[in-house]
Protein backbone atom coordinates (compact mmCIF):
# COMPACT_ATOMS: atom_id res chain seq x y z
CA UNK A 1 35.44 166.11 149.80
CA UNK A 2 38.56 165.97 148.05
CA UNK A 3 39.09 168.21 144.49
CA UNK A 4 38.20 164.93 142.42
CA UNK A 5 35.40 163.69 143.93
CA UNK A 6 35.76 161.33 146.51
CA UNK A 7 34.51 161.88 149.95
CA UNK A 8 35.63 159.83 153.40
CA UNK A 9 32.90 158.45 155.19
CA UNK A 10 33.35 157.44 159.01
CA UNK A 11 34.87 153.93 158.78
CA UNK A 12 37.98 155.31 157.04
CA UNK A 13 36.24 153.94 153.49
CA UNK A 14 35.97 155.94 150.29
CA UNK A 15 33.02 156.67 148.09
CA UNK A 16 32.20 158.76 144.99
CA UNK A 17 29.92 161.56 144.19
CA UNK A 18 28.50 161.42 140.62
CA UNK A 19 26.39 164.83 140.18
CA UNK A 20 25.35 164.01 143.89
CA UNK A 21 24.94 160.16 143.62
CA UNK A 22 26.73 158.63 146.18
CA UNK A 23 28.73 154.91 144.38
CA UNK A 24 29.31 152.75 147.21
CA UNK A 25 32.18 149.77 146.94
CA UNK A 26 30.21 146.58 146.62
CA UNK A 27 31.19 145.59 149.81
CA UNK A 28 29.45 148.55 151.82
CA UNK A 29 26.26 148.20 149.41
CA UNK A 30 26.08 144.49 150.44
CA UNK A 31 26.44 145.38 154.01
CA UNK A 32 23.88 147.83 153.83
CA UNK A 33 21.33 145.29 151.85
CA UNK A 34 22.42 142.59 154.07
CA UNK A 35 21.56 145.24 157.16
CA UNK A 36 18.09 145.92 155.49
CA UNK A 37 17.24 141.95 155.18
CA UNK A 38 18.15 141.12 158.19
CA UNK A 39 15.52 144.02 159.48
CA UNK A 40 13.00 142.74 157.29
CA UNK A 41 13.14 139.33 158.34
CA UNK A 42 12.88 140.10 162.04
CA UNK A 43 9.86 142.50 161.26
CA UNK A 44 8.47 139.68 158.90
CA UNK A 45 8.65 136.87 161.48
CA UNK A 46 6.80 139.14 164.19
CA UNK A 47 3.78 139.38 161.71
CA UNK A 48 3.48 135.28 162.11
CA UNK A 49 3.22 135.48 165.99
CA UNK A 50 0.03 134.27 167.67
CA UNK A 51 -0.19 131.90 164.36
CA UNK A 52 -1.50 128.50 165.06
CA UNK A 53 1.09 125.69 164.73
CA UNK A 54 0.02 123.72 162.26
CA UNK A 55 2.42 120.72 160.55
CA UNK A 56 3.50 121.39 156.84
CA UNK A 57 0.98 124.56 156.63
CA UNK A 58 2.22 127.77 155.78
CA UNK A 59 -0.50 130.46 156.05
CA UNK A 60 0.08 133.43 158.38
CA UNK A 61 -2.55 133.69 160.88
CA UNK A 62 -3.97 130.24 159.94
CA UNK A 63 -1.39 127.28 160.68
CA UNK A 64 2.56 127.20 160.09
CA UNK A 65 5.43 124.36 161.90
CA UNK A 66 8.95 125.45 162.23
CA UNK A 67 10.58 124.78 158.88
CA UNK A 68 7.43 126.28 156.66
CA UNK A 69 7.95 129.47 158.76
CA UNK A 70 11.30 129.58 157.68
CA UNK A 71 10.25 129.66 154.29
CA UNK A 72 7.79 132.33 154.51
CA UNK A 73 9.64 134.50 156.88
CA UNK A 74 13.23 134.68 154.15
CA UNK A 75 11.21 134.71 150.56
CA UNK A 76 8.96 137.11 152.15
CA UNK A 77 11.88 139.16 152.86
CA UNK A 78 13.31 138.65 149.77
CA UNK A 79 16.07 136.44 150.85
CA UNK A 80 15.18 132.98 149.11
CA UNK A 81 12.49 131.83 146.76
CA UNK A 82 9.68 129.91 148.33
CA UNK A 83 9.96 126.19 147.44
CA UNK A 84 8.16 122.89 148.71
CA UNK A 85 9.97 120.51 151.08
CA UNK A 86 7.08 117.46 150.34
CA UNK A 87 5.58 115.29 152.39
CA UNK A 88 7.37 114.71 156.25
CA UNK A 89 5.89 113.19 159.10
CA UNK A 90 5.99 115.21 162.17
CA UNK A 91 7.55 113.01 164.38
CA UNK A 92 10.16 112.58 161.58
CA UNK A 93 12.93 113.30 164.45
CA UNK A 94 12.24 110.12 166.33
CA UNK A 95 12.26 107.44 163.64
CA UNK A 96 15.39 108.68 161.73
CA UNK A 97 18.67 110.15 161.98
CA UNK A 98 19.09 111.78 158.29
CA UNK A 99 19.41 114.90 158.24
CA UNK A 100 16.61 116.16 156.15
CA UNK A 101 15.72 119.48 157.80
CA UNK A 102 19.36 120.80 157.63
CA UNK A 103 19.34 119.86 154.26
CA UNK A 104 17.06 122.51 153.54
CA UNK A 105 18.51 124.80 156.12
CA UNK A 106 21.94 124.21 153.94
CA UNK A 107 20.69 124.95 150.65
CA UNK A 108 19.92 128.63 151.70
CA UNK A 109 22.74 129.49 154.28
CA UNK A 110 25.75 128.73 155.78
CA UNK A 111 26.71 127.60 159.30
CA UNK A 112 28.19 130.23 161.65
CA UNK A 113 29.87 130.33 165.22
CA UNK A 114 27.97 133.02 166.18
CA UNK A 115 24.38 134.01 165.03
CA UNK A 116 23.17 137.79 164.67
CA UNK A 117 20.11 139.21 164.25
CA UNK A 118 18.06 137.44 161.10
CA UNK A 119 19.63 134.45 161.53
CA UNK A 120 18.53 130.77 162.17
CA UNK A 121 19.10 128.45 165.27
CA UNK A 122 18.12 124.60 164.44
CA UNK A 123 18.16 122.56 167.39
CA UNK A 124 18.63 118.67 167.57
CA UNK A 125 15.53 116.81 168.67
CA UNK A 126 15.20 113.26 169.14
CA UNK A 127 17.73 111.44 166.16
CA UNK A 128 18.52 114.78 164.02
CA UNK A 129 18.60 118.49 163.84
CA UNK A 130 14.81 118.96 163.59
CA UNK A 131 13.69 122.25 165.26
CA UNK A 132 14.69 126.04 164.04
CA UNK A 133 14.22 129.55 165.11
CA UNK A 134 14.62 133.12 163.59
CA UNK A 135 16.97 134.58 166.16
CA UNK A 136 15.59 137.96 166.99
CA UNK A 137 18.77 139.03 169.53
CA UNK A 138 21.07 135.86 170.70
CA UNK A 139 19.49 134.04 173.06
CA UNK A 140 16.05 135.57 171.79
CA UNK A 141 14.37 134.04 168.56
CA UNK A 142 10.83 133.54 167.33
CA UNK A 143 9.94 129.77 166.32
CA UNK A 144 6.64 127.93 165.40
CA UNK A 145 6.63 126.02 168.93
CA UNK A 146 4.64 123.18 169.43
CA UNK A 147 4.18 123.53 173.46
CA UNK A 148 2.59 126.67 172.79
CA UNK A 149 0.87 125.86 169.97
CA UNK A 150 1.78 128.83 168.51
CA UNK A 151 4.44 131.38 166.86
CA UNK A 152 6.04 132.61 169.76
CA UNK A 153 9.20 134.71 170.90
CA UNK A 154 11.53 131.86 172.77
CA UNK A 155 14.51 132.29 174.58
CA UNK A 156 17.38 129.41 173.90
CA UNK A 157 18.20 127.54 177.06
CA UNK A 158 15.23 128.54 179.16
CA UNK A 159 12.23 126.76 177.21
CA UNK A 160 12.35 123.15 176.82
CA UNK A 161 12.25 123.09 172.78
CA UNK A 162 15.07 125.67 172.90
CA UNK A 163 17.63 123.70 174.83
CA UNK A 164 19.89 121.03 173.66
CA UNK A 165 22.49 121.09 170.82
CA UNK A 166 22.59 124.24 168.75
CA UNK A 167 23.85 125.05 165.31
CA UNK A 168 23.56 128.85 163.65
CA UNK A 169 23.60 129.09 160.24
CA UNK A 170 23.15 132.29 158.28
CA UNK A 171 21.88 133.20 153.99
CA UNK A 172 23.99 135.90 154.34
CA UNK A 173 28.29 136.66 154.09
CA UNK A 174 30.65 134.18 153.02
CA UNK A 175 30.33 130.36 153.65
């Protein structure tokens, strides 16, 4: 530590000691809180497996479809704030090509080339982008899937509902 306070941490960046407090730039506290979310929405979405898949019900260990989990999973973590997406009809995807779901996926997050852990994959599914996944570790995610009737762990490009065009989007960084 250097005579007027400032110490050098391992990626060559600089913080402050206050009477022992450690004042991190804003950028290294948001990659640290964006580190912790990201954590807590993995170990969030592994406390909805075995769930039932239900359509449009959102109640761990009772019934939840792909998008609902979404919402639980991120305002459980404390990413978003739980909202209601109103009435859809599950086979929405085969009688329309708006883009309704990604809608909702856009008002939260941002697309990405690349997804990391925490994520979400949305995959296109009859006329629009209709089915999503947490991604646990690229190609891993977990994802309300209606073959197994359940919340399961998937992996993209080996189970049918995981296959097909793929978009990444992410709440978190700079759109």
């Amino acid at each position: 530590m250097s005579a007027d306070g400032w110490a050098l941490i391992p990626e060559g960046q600089m913080v402050q000691l206050h009477d022992g407090e450690m004042v991190l730039p804003a950028r290294i506290a948001d990659a640290l809180l964006e580190g912790q979310q990201r954590q807590a929405v993995i170990a969030e979405a592994r406390t909805w497996l075995r769930t039932p898949w239900v359509h449009r019900a959102r109640i761990k260990g009772a019934g939840v479809d792909c998008g609902q989990l979404l919402i639980a999973v991120y305002s459980a973590a404390g990413v978003i704030e739980p909202f209601d997406t109103g009435e859809y009809p599950q086979d929405f995807m085969l009688h329309q090509a708006e883009e309704r779901f990604l809608g909702f996926v856009l008002r939260h997050a941002h697309e990405v080339d690349a997804p990391g852990p925490g994520d979400i994959a949305v995959w296109r599914h009859g006329r629009c982008f209709s089915h999503a996944g947490i991604v646990v570790q690229w190609p891993e995610v977990i994802h309300a899937s209606v073959p197994e009737g359940q919340v399961a762990y998937g992996t993209a490009g080996r189970d049918p509902k995981l296959a097909g065009p793929v978009r990444f989007f992410s709440p978190w960084g700079e759109p």
